[in-house]
C-alpha atoms as a PDB file:
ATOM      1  CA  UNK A   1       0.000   0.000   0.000  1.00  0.00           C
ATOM      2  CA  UNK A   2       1.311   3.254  -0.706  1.00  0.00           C
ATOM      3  CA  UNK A   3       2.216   5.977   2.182  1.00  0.00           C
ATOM      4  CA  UNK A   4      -0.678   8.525   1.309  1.00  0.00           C
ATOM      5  CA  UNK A   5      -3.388   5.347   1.448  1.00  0.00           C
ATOM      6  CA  UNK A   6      -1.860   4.513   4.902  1.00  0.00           C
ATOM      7  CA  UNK A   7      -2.260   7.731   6.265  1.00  0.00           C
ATOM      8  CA  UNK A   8      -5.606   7.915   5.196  1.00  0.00           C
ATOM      9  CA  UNK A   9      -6.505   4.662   6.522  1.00  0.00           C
ATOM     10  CA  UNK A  10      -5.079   5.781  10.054  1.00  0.00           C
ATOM     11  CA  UNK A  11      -7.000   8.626  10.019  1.00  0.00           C
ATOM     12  CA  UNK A  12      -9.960   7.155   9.189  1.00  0.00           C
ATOM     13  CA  UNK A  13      -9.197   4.503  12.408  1.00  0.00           C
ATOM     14  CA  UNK A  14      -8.664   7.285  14.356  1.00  0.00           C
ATOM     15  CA  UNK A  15     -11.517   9.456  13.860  1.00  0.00           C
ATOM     16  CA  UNK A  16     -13.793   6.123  14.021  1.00  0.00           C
ATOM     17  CA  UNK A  17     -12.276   5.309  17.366  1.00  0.00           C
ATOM     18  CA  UNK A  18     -12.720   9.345  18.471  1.00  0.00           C
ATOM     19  CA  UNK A  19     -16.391   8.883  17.038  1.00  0.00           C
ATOM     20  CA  UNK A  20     -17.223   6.203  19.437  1.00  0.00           C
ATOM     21  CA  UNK A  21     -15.525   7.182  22.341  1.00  0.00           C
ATOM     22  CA  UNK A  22     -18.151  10.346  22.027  1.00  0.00           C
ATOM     23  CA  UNK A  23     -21.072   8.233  21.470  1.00  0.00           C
ATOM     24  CA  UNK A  24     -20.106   5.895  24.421  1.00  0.00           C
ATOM     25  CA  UNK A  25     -19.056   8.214  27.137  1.00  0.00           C
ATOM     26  CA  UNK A  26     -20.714  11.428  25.673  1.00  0.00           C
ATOM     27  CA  UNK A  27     -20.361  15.116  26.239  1.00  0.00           C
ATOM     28  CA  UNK A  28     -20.892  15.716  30.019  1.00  0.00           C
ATOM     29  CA  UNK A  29     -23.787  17.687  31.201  1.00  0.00           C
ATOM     30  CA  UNK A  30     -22.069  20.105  33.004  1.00  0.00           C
ATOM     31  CA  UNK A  31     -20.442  20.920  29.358  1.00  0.00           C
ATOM     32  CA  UNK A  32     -23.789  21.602  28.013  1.00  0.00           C
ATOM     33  CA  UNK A  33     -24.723  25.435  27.516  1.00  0.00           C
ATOM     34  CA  UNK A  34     -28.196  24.663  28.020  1.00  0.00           C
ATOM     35  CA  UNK A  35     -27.016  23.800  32.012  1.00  0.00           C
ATOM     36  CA  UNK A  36     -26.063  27.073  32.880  1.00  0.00           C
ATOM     37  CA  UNK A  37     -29.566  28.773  32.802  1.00  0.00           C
ATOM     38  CA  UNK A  38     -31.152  26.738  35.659  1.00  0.00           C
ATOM     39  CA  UNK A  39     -28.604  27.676  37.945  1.00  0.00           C
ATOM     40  CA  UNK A  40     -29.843  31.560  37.193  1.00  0.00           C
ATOM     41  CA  UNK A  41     -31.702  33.154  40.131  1.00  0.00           C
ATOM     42  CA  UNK A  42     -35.505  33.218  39.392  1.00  0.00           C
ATOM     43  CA  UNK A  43     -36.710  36.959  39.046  1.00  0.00           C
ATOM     44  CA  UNK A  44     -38.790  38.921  41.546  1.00  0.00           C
ATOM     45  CA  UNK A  45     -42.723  39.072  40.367  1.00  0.00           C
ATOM     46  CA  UNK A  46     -43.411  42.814  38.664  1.00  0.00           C
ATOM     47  CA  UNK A  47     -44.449  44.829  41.544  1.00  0.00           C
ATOM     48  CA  UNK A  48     -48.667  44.938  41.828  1.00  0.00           C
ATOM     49  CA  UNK A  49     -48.446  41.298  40.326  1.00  0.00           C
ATOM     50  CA  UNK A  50     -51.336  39.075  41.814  1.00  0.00           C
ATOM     51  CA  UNK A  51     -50.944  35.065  41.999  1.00  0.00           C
ATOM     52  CA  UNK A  52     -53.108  33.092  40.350  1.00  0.00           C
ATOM     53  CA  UNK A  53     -54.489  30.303  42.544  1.00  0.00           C
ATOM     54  CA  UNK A  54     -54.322  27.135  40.258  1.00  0.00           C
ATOM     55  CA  UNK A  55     -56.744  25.459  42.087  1.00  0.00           C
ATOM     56  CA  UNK A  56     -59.495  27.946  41.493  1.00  0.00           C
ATOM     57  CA  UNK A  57     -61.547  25.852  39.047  1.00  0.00           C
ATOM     58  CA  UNK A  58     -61.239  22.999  40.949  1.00  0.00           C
ATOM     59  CA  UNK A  59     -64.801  22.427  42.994  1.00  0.00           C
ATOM     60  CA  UNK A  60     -63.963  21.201  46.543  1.00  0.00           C
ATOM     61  CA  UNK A  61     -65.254  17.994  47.572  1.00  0.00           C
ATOM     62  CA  UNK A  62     -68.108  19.736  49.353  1.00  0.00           C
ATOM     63  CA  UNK A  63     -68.944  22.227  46.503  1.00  0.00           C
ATOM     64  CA  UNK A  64     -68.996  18.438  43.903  1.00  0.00           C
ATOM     65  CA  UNK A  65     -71.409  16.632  46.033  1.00  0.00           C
ATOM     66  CA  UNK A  66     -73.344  19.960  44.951  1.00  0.00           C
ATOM     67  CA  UNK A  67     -72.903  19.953  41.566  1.00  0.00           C
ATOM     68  CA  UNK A  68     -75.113  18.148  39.561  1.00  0.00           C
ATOM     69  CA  UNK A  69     -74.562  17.937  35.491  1.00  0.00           C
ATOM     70  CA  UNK A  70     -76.239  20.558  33.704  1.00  0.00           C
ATOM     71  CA  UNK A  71     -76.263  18.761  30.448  1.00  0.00           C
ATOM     72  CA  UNK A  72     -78.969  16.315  29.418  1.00  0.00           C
ATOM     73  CA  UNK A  73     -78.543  12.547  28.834  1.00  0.00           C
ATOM     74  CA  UNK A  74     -79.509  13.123  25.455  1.00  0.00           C
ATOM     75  CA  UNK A  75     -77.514  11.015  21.891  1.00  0.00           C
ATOM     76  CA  UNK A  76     -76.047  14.018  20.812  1.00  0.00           C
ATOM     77  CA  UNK A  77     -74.257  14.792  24.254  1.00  0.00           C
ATOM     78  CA  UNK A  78     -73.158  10.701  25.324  1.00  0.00           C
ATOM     79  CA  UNK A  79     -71.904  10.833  21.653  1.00  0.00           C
ATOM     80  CA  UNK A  80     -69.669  13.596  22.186  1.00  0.00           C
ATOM     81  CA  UNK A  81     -68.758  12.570  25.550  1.00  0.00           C
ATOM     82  CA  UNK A  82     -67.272   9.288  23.841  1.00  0.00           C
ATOM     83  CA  UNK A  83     -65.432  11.221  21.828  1.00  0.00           C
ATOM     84  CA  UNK A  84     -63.807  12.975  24.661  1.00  0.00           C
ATOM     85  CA  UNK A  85     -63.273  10.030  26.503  1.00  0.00           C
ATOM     86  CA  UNK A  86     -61.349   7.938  23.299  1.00  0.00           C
ATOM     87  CA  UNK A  87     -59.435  11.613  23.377  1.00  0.00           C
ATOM     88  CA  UNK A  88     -58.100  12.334  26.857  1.00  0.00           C
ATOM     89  CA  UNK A  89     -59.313   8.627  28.088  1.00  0.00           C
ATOM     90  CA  UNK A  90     -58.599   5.631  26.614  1.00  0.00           C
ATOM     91  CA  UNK A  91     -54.856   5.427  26.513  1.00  0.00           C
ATOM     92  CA  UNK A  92     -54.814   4.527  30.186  1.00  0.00           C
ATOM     93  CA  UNK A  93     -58.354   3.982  31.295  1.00  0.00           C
ATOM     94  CA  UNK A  94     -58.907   1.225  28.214  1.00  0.00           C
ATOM     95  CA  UNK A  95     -61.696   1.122  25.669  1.00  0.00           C
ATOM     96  CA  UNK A  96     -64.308  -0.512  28.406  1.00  0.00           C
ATOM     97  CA  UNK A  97     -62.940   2.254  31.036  1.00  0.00           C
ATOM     98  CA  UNK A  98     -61.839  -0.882  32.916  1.00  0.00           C
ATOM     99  CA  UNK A  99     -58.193   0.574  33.107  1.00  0.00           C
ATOM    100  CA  UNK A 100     -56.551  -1.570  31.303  1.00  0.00           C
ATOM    101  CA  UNK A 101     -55.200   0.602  28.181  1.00  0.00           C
ATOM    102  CA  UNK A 102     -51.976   0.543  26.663  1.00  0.00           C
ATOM    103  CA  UNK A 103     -50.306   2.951  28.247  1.00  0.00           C
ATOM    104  CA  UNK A 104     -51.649   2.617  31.675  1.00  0.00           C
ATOM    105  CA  UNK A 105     -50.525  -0.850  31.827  1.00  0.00           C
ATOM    106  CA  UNK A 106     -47.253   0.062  32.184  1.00  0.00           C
ATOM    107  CA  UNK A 107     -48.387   2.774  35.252  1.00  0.00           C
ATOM    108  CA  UNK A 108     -47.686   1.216  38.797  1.00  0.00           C
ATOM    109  CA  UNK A 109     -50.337   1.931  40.402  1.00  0.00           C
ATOM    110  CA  UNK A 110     -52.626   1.047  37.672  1.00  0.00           C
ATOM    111  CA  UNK A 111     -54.915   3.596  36.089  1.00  0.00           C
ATOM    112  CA  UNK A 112     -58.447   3.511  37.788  1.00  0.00           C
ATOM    113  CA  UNK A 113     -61.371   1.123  36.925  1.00  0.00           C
ATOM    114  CA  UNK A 114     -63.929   3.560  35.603  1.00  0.00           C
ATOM    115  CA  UNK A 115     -66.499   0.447  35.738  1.00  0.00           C
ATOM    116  CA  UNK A 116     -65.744  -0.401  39.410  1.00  0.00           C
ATOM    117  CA  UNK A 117     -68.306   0.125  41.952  1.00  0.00           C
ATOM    118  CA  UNK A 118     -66.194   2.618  44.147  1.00  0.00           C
ATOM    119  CA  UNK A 119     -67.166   5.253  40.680  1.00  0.00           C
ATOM    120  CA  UNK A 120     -70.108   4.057  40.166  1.00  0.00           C
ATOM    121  CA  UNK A 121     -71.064   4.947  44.156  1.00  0.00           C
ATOM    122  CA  UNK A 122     -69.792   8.665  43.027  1.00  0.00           C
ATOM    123  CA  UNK A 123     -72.165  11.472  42.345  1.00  0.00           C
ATOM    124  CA  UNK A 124     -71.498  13.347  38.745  1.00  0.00           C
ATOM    125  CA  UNK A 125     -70.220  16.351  40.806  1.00  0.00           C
ATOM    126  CA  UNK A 126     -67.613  13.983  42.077  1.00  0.00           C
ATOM    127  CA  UNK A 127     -66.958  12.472  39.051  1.00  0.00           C
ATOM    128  CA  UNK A 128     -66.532  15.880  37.383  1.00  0.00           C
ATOM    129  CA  UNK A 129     -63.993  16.389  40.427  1.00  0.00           C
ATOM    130  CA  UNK A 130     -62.270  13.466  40.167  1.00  0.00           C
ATOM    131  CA  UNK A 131     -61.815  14.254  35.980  1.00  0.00           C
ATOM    132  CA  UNK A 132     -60.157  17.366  37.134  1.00  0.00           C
ATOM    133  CA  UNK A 133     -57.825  16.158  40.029  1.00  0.00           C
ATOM    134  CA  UNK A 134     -56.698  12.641  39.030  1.00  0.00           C
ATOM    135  CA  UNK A 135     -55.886   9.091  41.050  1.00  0.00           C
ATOM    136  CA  UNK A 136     -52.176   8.201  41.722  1.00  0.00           C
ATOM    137  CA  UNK A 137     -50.528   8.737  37.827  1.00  0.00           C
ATOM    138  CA  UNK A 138     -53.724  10.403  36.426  1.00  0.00           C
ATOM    139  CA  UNK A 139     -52.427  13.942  35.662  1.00  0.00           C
ATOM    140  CA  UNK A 140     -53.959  17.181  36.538  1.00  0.00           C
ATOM    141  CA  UNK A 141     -56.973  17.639  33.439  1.00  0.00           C
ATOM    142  CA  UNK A 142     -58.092  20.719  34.553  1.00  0.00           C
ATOM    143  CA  UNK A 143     -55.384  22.260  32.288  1.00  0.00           C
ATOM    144  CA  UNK A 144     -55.740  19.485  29.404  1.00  0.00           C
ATOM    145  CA  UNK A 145     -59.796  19.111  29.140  1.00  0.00           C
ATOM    146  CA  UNK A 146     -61.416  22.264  28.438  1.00  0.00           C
ATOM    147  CA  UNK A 147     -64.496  22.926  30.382  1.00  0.00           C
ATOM    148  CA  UNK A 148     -66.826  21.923  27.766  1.00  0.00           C
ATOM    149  CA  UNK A 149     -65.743  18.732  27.441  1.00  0.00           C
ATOM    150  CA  UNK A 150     -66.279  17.853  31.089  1.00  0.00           C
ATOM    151  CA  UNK A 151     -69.683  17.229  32.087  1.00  0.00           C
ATOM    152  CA  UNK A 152     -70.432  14.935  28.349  1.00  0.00           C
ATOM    153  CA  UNK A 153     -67.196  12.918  29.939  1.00  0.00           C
ATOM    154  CA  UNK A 154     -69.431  12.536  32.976  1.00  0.00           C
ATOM    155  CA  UNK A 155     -72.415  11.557  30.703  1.00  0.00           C
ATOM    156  CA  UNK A 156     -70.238   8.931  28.956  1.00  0.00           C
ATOM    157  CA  UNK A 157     -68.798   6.913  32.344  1.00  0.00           C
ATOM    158  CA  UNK A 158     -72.367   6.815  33.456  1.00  0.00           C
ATOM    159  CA  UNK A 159     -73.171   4.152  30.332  1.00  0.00           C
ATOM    160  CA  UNK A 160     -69.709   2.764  30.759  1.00  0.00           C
ATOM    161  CA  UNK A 161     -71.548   0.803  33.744  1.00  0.00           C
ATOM    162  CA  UNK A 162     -74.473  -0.142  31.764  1.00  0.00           C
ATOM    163  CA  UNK A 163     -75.204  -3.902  30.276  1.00  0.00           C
ATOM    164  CA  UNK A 164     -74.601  -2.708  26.848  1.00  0.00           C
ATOM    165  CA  UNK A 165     -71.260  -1.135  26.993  1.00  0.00           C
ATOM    166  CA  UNK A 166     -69.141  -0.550  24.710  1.00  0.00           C
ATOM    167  CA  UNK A 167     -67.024  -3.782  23.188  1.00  0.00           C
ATOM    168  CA  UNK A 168     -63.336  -3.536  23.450  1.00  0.00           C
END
């Protein structure tokens, strides 16, 4: 082989063995520019600036047991409601609401049986409640379900629990 092809061929074992090196160790994170703004101190709030309470559209438990659903059990609202509910729902809670979905079956605990008797025994206040605040690994909906989706979800669970429910 001639000199030039042998300095190539080095090079090229060289900058394979450099390559990997990088991909097994990696860059470090404290060598990562992205690092260096979390360690920033957070800024003061403008002055006059009012909190927001995140919890404000969140009825208590007291002010569910009050609510009842405003909407009526009619086609047109259980329809959309299932809509909703193969939306935000069915990834963890399953098709039959029995929790067993696809992605809750990885959760530990497991993702709530919406066809248990426990949520049956609720009221649709609580219900409504319980869409907003989440069980164990359920996260917060109140930011993810807009409000007009909420009480058709209600509408839905309630046939969930009926003879004729939907196949999986």
């Amino acid at each position: 082989m001639k000199r030039p092809a042998k300095a190539l061929w080095a090079l090229a074992a060289i900058a394979t063995i450099v390559g990997f090196s990088f991909l097994l160790v990696g860059p470090h994170m404290t060598e990562q520019p992205n690092r260096r703004t979390y360690y920033h101190e957070m800024r003061l709030p403008p002055a006059g600036a009012v909190p927001v309470d995140a919890t404000a559209g969140v009825p208590t438990e007291a002010e569910a047991a009050r609510l009842a659903n405003p909407l009526a059990a009619t086609p047109e609202n259980i329809a959309a409601g299932r809509g909703y509910y193969r939306y935000y729902c069915t990834a963890c809670h399953g098709a039959r609401g029995d929790g067993r979905g696809e992605v809750g079956q990885s959760f530990i605990p497991a993702p709530a049986d919406l066809t248990s008797a426990r949520i049956r025994s609720l009221s649709d206040g609580a219900l409504y409640r319980a869409i907003l605040t989440g069980q164990g690994h359920a996260p917060v909906t109140e930011y993810a379900i807009p409000e007009a989706h909420r009480w058709p979800l209600v509408l839905y669970l309630r046939t969930l629990w009926a003879p004729s429910a939907p196949a999986k």
